[in-house]
N, C-alpha and C. Protein backbone atom coordinates (compact mmCIF):
# COMPACT_ATOMS: atom_id res chain seq x y z
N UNK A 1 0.84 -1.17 0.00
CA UNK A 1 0.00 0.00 0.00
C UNK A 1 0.89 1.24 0.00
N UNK A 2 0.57 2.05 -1.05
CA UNK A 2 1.44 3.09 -0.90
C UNK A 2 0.42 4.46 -0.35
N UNK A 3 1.01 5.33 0.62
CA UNK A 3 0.43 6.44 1.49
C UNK A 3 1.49 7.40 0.99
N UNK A 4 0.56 8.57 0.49
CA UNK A 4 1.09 10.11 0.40
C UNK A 4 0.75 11.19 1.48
N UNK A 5 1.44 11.77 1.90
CA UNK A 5 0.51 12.50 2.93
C UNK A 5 1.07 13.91 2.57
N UNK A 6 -0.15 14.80 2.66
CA UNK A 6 -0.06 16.24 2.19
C UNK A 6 -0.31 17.16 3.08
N UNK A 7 -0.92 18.22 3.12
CA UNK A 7 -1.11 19.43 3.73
C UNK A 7 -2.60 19.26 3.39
N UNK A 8 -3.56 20.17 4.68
CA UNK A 8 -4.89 19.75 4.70
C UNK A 8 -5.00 20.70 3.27
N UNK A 9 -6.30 20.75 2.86
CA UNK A 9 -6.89 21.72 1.73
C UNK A 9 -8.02 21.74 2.35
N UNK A 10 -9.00 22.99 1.56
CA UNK A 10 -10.58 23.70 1.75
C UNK A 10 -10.92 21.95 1.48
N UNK A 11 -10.37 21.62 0.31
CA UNK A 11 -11.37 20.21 0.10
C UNK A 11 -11.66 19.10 0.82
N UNK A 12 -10.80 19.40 1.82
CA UNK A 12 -11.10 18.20 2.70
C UNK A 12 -12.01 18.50 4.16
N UNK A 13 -12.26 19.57 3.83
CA UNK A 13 -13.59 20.01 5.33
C UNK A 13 -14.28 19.11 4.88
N UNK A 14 -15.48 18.47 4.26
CA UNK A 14 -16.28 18.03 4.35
C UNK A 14 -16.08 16.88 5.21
N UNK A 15 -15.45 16.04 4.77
CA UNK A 15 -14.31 14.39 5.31
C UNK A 15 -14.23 14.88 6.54
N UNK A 16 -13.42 15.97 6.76
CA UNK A 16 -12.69 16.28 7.99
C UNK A 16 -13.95 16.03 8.93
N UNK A 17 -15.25 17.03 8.92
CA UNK A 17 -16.44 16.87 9.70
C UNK A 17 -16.60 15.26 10.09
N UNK A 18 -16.93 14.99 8.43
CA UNK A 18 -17.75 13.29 8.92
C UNK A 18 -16.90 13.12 9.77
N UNK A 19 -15.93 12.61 9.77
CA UNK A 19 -15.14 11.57 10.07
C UNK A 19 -14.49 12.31 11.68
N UNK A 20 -14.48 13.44 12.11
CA UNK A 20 -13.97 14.05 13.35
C UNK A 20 -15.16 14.16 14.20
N UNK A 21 -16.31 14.26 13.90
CA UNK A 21 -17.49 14.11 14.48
C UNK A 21 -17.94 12.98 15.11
N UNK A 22 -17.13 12.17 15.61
CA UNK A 22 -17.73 10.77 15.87
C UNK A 22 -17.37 10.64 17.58
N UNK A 23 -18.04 10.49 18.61
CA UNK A 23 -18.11 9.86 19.88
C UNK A 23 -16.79 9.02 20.34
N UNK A 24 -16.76 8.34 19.43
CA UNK A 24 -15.55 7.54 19.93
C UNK A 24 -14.09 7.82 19.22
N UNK A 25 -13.94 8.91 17.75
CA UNK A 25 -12.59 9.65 18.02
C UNK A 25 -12.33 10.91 19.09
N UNK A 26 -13.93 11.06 19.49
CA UNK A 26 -13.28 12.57 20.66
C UNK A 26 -12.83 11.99 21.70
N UNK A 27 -13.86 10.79 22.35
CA UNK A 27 -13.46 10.36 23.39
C UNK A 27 -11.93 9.98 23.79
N UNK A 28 -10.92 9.54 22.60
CA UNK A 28 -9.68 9.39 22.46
C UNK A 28 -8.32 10.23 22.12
N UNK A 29 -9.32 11.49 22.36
CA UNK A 29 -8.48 12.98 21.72
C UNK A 29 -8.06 13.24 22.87
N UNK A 30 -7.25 14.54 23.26
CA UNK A 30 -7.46 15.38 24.09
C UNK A 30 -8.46 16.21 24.41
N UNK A 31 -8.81 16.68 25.76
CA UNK A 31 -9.97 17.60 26.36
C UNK A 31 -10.32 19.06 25.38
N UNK A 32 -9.30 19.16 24.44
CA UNK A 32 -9.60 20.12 23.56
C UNK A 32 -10.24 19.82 22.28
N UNK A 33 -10.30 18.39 21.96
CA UNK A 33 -11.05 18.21 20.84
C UNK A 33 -12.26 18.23 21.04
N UNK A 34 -12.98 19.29 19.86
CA UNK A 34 -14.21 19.00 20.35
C UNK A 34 -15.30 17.94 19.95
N UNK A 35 -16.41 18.06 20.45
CA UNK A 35 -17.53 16.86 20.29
C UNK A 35 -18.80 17.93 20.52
N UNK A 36 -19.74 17.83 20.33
CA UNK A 36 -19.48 17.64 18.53
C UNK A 36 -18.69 18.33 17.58
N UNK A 37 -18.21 18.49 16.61
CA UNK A 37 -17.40 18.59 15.79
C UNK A 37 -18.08 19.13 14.93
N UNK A 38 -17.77 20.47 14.46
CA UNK A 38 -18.21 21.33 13.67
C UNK A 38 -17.42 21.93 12.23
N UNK A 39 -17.93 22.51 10.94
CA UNK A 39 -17.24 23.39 10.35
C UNK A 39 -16.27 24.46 11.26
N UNK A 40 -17.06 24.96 11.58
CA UNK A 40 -16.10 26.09 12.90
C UNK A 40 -15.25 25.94 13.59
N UNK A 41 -15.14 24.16 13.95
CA UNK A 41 -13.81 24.02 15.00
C UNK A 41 -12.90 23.90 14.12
């Protein structure tokens, strides 16, 4: 499997939401991530 990894872009807010919005990645964050997970954060 090959992995590129880049710099975020505008294009990836949408992803970023779904996928940061979820119960059980905040619960595993630090006290600063938030839940729910917004455009705004």
């Amino acid at each position: 499997m090959k992995i590129i990894l880049r710099p975020w872009a505008i294009e990836d807010l949408d992803n970023l939401v779904k996928y940061a919005n979820n119960r059980n990645i905040a619960k595993n964050m630090t006290d600063k991530f938030p839940f729910p997970y917004t455009e705004k954060d």
